[in-house]
Protein backbone atom coordinates (compact mmCIF):
# COMPACT_ATOMS: atom_id res chain seq x y z
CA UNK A 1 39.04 11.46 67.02
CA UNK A 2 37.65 11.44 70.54
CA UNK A 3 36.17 14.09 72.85
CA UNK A 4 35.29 13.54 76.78
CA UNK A 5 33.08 15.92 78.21
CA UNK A 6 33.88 16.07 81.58
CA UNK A 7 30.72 18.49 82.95
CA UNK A 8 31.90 20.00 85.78
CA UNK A 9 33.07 23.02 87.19
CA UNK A 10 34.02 25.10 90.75
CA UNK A 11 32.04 28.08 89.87
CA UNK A 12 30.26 29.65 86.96
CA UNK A 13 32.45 31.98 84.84
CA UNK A 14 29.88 35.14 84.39
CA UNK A 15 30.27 34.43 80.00
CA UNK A 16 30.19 30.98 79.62
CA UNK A 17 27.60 28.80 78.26
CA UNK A 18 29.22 25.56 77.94
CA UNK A 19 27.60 22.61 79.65
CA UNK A 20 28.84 22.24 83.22
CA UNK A 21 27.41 22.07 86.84
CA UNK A 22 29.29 23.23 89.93
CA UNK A 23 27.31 20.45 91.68
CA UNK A 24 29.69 17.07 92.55
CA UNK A 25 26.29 15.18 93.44
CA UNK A 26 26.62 12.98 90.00
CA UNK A 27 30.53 12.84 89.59
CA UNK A 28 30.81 9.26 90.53
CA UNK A 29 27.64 8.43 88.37
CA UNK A 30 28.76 10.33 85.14
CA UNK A 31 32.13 9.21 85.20
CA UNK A 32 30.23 5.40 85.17
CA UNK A 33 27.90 6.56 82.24
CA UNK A 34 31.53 7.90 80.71
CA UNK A 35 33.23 4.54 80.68
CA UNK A 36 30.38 2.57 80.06
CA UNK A 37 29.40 4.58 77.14
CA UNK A 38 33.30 4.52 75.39
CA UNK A 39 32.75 0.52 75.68
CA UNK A 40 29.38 0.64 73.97
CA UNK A 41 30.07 3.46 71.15
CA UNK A 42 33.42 1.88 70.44
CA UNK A 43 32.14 0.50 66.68
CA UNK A 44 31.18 4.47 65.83
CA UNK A 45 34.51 5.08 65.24
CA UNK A 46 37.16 3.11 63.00
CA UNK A 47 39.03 0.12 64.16
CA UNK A 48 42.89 1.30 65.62
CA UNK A 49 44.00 4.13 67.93
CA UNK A 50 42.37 7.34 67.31
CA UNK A 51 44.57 10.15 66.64
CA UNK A 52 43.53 12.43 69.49
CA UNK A 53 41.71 12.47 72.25
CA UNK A 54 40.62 15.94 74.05
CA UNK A 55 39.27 16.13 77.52
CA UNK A 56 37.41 19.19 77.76
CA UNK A 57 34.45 20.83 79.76
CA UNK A 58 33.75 22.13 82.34
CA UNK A 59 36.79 21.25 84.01
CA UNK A 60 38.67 18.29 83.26
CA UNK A 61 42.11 19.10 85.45
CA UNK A 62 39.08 18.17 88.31
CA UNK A 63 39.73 14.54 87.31
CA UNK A 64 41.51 12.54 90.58
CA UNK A 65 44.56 10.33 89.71
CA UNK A 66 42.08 7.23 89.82
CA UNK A 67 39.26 9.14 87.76
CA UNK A 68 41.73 9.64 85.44
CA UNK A 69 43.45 6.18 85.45
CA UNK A 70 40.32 4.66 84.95
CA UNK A 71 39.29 6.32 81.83
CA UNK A 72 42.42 5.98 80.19
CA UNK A 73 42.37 2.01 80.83
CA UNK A 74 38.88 1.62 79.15
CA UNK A 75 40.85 3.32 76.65
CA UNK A 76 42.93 1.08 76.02
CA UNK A 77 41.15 -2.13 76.93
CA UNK A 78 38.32 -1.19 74.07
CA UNK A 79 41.41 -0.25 71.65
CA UNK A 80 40.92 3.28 71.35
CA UNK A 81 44.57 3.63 72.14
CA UNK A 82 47.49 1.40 72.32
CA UNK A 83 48.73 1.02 76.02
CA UNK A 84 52.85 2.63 75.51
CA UNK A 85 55.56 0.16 74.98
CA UNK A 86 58.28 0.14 77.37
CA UNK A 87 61.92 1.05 76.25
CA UNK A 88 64.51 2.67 76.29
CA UNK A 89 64.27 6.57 78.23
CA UNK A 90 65.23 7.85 74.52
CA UNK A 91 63.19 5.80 72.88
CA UNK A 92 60.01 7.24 71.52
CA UNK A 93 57.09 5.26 72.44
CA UNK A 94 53.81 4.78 70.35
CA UNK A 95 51.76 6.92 72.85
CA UNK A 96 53.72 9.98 71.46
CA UNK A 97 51.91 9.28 67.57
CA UNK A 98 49.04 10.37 69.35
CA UNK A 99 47.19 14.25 70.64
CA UNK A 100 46.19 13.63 73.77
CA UNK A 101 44.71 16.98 75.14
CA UNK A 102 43.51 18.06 79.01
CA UNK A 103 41.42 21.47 79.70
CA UNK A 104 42.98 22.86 82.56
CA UNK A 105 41.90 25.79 85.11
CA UNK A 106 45.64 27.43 86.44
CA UNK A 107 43.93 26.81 90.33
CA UNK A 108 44.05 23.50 89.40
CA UNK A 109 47.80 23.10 88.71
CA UNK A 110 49.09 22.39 92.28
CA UNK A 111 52.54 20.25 92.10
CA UNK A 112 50.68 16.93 93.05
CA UNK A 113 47.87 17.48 90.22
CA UNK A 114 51.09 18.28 87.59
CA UNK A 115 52.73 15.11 88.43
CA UNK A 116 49.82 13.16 88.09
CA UNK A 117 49.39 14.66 84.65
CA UNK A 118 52.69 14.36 83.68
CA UNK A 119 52.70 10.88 84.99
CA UNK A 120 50.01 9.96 82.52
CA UNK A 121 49.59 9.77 78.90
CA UNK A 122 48.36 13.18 78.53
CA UNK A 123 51.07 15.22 76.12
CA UNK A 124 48.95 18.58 75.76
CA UNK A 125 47.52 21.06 78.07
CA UNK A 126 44.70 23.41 77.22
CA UNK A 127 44.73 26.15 79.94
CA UNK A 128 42.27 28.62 80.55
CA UNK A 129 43.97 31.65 81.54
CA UNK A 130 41.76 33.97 79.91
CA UNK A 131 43.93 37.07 81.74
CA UNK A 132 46.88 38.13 83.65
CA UNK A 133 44.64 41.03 85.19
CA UNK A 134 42.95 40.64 88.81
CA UNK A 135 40.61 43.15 87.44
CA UNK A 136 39.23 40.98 84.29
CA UNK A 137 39.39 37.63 86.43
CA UNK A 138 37.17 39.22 88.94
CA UNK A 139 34.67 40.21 86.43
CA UNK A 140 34.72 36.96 84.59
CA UNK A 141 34.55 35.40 87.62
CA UNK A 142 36.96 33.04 87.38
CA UNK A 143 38.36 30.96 90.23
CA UNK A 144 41.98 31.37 89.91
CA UNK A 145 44.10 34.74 90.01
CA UNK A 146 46.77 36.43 88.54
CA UNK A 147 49.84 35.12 90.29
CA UNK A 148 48.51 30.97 89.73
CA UNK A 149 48.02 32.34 86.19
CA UNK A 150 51.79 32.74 85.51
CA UNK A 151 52.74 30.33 87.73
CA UNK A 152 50.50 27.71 86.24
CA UNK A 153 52.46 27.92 82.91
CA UNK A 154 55.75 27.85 84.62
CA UNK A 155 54.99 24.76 86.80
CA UNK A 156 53.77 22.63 83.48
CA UNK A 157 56.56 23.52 81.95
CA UNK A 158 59.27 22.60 84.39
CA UNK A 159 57.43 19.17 84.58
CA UNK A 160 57.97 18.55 80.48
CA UNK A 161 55.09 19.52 78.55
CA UNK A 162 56.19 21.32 75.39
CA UNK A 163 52.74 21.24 74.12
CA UNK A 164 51.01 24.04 75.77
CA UNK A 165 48.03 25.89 74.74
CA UNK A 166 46.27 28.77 76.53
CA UNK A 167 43.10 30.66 75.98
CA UNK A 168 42.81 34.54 76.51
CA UNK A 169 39.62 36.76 76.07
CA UNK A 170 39.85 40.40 74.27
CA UNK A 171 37.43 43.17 74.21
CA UNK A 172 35.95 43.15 77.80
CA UNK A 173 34.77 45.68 79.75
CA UNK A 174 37.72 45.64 82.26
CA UNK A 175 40.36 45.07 79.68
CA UNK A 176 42.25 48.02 78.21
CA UNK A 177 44.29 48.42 75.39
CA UNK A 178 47.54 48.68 77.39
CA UNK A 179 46.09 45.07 79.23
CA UNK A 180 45.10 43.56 76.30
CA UNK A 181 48.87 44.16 75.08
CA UNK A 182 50.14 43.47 78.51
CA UNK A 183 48.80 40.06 78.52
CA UNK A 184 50.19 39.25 75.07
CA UNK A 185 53.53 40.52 75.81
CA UNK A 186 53.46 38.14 79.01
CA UNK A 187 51.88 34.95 77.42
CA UNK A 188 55.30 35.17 74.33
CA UNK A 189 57.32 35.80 77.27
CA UNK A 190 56.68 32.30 78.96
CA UNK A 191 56.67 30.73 75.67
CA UNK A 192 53.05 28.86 75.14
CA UNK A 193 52.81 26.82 71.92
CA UNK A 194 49.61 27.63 71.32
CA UNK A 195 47.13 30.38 71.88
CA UNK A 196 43.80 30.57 71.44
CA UNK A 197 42.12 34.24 72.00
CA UNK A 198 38.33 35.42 71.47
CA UNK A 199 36.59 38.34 71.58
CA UNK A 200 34.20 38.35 75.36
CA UNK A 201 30.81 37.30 74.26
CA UNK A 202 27.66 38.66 75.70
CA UNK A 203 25.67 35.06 75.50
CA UNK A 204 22.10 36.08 76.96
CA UNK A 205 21.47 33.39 79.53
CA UNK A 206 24.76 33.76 81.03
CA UNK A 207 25.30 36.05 84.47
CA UNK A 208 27.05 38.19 82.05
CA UNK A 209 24.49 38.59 79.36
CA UNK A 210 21.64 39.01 82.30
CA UNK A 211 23.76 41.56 83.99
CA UNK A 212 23.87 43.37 80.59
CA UNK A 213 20.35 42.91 79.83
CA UNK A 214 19.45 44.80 83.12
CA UNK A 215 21.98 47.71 82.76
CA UNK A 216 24.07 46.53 85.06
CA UNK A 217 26.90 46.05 83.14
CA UNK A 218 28.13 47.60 79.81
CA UNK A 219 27.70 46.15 76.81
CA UNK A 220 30.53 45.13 74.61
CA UNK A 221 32.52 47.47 71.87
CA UNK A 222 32.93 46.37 68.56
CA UNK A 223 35.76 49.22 67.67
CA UNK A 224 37.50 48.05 71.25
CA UNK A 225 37.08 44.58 69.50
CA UNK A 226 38.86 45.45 66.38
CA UNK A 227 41.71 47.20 68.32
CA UNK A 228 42.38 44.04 70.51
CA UNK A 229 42.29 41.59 67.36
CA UNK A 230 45.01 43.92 65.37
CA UNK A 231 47.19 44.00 68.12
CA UNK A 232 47.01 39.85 68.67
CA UNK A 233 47.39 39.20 65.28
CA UNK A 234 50.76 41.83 64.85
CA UNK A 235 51.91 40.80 67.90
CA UNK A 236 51.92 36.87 67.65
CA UNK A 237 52.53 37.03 64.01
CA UNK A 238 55.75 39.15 64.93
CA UNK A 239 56.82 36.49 67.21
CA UNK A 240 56.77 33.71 64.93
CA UNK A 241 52.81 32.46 65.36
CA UNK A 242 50.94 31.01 62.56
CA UNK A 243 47.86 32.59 61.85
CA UNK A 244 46.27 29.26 61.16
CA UNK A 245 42.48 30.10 62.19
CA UNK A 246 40.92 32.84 63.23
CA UNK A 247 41.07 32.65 66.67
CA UNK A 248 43.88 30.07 66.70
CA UNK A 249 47.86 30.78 66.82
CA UNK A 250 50.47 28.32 67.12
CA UNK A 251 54.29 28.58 66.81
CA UNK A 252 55.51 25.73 64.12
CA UNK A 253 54.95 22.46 64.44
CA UNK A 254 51.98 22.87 67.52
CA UNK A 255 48.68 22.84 65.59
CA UNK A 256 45.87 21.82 67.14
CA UNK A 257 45.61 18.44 65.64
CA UNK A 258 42.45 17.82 67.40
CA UNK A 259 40.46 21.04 66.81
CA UNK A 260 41.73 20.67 63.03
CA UNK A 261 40.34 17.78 62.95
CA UNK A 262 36.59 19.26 63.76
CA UNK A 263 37.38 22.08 60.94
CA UNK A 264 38.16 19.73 57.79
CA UNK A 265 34.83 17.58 58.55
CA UNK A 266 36.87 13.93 60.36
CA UNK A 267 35.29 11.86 62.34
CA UNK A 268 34.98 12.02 65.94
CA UNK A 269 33.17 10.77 68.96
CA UNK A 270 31.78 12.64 71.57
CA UNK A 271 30.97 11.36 74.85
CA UNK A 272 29.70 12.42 78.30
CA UNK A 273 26.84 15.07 78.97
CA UNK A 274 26.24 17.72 75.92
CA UNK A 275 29.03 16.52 73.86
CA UNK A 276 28.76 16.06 70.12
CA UNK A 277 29.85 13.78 67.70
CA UNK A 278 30.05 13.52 63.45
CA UNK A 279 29.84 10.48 61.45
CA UNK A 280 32.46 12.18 58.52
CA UNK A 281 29.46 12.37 56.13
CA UNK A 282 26.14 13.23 57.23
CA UNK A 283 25.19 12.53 60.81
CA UNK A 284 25.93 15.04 63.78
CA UNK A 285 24.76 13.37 67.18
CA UNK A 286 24.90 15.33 70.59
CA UNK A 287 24.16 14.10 74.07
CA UNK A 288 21.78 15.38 76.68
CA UNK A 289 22.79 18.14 78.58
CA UNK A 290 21.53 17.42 81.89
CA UNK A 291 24.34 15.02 83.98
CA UNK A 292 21.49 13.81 86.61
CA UNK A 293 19.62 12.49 83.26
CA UNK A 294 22.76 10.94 81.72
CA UNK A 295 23.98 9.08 84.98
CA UNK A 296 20.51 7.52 85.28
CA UNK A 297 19.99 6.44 81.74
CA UNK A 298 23.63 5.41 81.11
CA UNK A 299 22.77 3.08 84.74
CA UNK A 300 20.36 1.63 83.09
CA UNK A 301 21.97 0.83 79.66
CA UNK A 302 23.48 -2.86 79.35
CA UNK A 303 23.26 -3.23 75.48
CA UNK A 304 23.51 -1.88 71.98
CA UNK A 305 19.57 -2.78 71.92
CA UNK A 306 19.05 -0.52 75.40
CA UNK A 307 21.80 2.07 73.75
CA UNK A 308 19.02 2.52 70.87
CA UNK A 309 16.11 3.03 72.52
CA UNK A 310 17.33 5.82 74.67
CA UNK A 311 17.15 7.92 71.00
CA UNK A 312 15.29 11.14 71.80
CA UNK A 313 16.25 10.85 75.42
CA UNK A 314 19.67 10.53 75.61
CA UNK A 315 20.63 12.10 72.72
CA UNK A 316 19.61 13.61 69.46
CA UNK A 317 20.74 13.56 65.88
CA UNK A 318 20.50 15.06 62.86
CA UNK A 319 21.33 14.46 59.23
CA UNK A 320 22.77 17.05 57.28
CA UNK A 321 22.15 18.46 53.76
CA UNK A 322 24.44 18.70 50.83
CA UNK A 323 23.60 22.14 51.24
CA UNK A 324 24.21 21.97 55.32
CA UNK A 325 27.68 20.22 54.41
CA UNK A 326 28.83 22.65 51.75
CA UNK A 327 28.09 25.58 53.66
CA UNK A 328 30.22 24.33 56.91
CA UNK A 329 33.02 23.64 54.09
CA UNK A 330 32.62 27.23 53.37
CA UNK A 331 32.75 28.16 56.94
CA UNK A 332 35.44 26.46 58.07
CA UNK A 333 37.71 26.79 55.37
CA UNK A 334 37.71 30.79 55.21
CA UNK A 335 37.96 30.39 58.77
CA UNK A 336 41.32 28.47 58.05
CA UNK A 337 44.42 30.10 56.14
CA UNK A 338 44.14 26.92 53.77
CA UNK A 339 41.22 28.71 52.66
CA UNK A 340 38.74 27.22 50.28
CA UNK A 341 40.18 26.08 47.18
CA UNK A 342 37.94 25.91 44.10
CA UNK A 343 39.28 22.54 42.42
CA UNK A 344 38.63 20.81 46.25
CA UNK A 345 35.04 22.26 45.98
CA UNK A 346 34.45 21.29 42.69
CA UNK A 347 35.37 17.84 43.64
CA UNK A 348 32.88 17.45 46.59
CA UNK A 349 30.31 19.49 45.93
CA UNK A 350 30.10 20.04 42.17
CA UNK A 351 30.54 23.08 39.53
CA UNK A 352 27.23 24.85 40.11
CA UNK A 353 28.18 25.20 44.08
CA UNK A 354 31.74 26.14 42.50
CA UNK A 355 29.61 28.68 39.80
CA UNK A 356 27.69 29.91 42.98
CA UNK A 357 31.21 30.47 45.21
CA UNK A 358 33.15 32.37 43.18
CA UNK A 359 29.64 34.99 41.97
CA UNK A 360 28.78 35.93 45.76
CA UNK A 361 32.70 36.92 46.53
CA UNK A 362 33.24 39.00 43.93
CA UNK A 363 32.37 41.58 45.88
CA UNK A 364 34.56 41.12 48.38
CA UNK A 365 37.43 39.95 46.49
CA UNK A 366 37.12 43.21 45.36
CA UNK A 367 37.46 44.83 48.53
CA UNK A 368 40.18 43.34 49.04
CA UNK A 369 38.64 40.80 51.54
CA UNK A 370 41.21 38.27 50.25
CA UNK A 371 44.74 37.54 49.51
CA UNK A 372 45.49 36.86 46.00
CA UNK A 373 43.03 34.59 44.70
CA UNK A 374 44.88 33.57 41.26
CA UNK A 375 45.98 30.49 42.23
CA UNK A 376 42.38 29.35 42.77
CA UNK A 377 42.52 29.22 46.79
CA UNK A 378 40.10 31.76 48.43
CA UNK A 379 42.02 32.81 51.70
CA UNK A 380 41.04 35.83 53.90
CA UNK A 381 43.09 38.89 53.92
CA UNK A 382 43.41 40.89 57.24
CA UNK A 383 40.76 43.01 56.62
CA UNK A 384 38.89 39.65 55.27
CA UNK A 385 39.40 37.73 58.74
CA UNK A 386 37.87 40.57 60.92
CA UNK A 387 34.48 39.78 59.00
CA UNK A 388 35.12 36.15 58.16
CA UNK A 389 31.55 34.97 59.01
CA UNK A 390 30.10 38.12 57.32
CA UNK A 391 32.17 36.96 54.70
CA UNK A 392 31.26 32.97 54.63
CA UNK A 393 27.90 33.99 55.37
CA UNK A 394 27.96 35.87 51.45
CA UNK A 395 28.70 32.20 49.82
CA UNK A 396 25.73 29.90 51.78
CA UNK A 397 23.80 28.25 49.72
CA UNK A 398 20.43 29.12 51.03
């Protein structure tokens, strides 16, 4: 798998805490360190076309027709895909065998940027709609409003994606119950694929958590939390939405491949400013977040010698524990409605981490934190997925 981390943005949304800049000084420079650094980082991943590739950020729908051309040829030139076979209109090409996802802002979706999507190989659109309410895009601070919200999903549609995911945030200050239900109601209504809804976090070095910090603002509501989360989950579930992570709904057939990819522990390459990559086994290795620093070093870089001596500089890595690994296991799969299955645990990790498992959720299986647990799977029950981390947190191996 592949992720681009395209770092930039129009303005700062007041919660987020991604990597970005709303400065276009480096644009031309980091999109050079981007394509220079697929050619060089090509042997990280294994030989043949990757199953997905996500553009995310920041803001990748900010990528120009040529921008966006040009990555997708060192694509294919260095063989992470295979350039589409012409044929027949009916005739599936090999693109299609492949998840090829774009992070889109709905102010971003203007007719000529929509044909140049749907003119490339891109298949899936991630867009951040976060709400249907003037009132909770103001206070976000988002750039777009609540008329290019709705129309943004209309528009993709017409031009033929079928694979559309968009993200919505619950729980915030401006947001109210009937809102919250509002902007479910409308998202079934135009018929997204995918949806992908979190509770409004207060991160503290955001212009959110600052404005918190000083008074200014309210802090969030854990019981308004709860309320928003029951009604997603009843209403999506009621309109044929697979549960299939916590904060991830999808009607049949329109998983994220990509982001399911990340939770089972696969391989994938990340590349660009503050992206992050896995080896499969042990190795996590993230860039530099700074895009002035990773346009001048990435200049500079010719060779796979050059490429690792810039350790420390231009990025970082770790290597994880068999203790690291089989708590992100745990993690990930209660997060999941695969859940963690015992025999699968036993098999990578051994009977004493199996042993250890099964004693710290007794408790909670108990409570009734899961579903029926006879069959050897561990899955989270409702009540179970509104404390899922509380929950993984009881079976780390510390």
């Amino acid at each position: 798998m592949l992720y681009i981390h395209i770092p930039f943005c129009k303005q700062a949304c007041s919660y987020c805490n991604f990597h970005f800049s709303t400065s276009m000084k480096t644009r031309d420079a980091v999109i050079d360190g981007i394509c220079k650094e697929l050619e060089m980082r090509r042997p990280e991943l294994p030989a043949g076309s990757v199953p997905s590739v996500y553009f995310g950020g920041g803001t990748p729908s900010l990528l120009t027709e040529v921008e966006l051309g040009r990555i997708f040829q060192v694509l294919y030139d260095n063989e992470y895909l295979t350039p589409p076979t012409s044929g027949s209109p009916n005739e599936p090409t090999n693109q299609q065998t492949n998840e090829l996802t774009l992070e889109a802002n709905p102010d971003d979706l203007d007719e000529a940027t929509i044909q140049t999507l749907a003119a490339s190989p891109i298949n899936r659109l991630s867009i951040g709609i976060q709400s249907f309410y003037e009132e909770d895009l103001r206070f976000m601070n988002r750039a777009h409003n609540a008329t290019e919200a709705r129309s943004a999903i209309k528009k993709v549609n017409r031009a033929g994606f079928d694979d559309v995911s968009i993200d919505l945030i619950y729980g915030g200050q401006t947001t109210t119950d009937d809102m919250w239900a509002e902007n479910l109601r409308i998202a079934t209504d135009l018929g997204v694929t995918h949806i992908s809804a979190y509770a409004l976090t207060v991160e503290p070095k955001t212009a959110l958590g600052v404005n918190v910090a000083k008074g200014k603002v309210s802090n969030t509501d854990d019981v308004k939390f709860d309320r928003h989360f029951n009604k997603l989950v009843d209403h999506l579930t009621s309109h044929g939405y697979r549960h299939y992570e916590v904060s991830n709904f999808c009607l049949p057939g329109h998983e994220s491949r990509h982001n399911s990819g990340y939770w089972s522990g696969q391989v994938y390459l990340g590349i660009g400013p503050g992206a992050h990559g896995f080896d499969g086994q042990r190795t996590r290795k993230w860039n530099v977040s700074n895009n002035a620093a990773y346009a001048k070093a990435w200049a500079e870089i010719n060779t796979p010698e050059d490429f690792a001596a810039a350790d420390g500089f231009l990025y970082d890595a770790e290597s994880l524990t068999d203790n690291d690994r089989y708590n992100e296991y745990i993690m990930t799969g209660l997060r999941r409605d695969v859940g963690v299955s015992v025999s699968e645990l036993e098999r990578l990790f051994g009977a004493e981490k199996v042993r250890y498992f099964t004693d710290s959720q007794r408790g909670n299986v108990a409570a009734n934190l899961f579903l029926d647990t006879s069959d050897g799977v561990y899955r989270l029950s409702r009540a179970g997925i509104m404390r899922a981390d509380g929950v993984g947190g009881d079976g780390f191996w510390v």
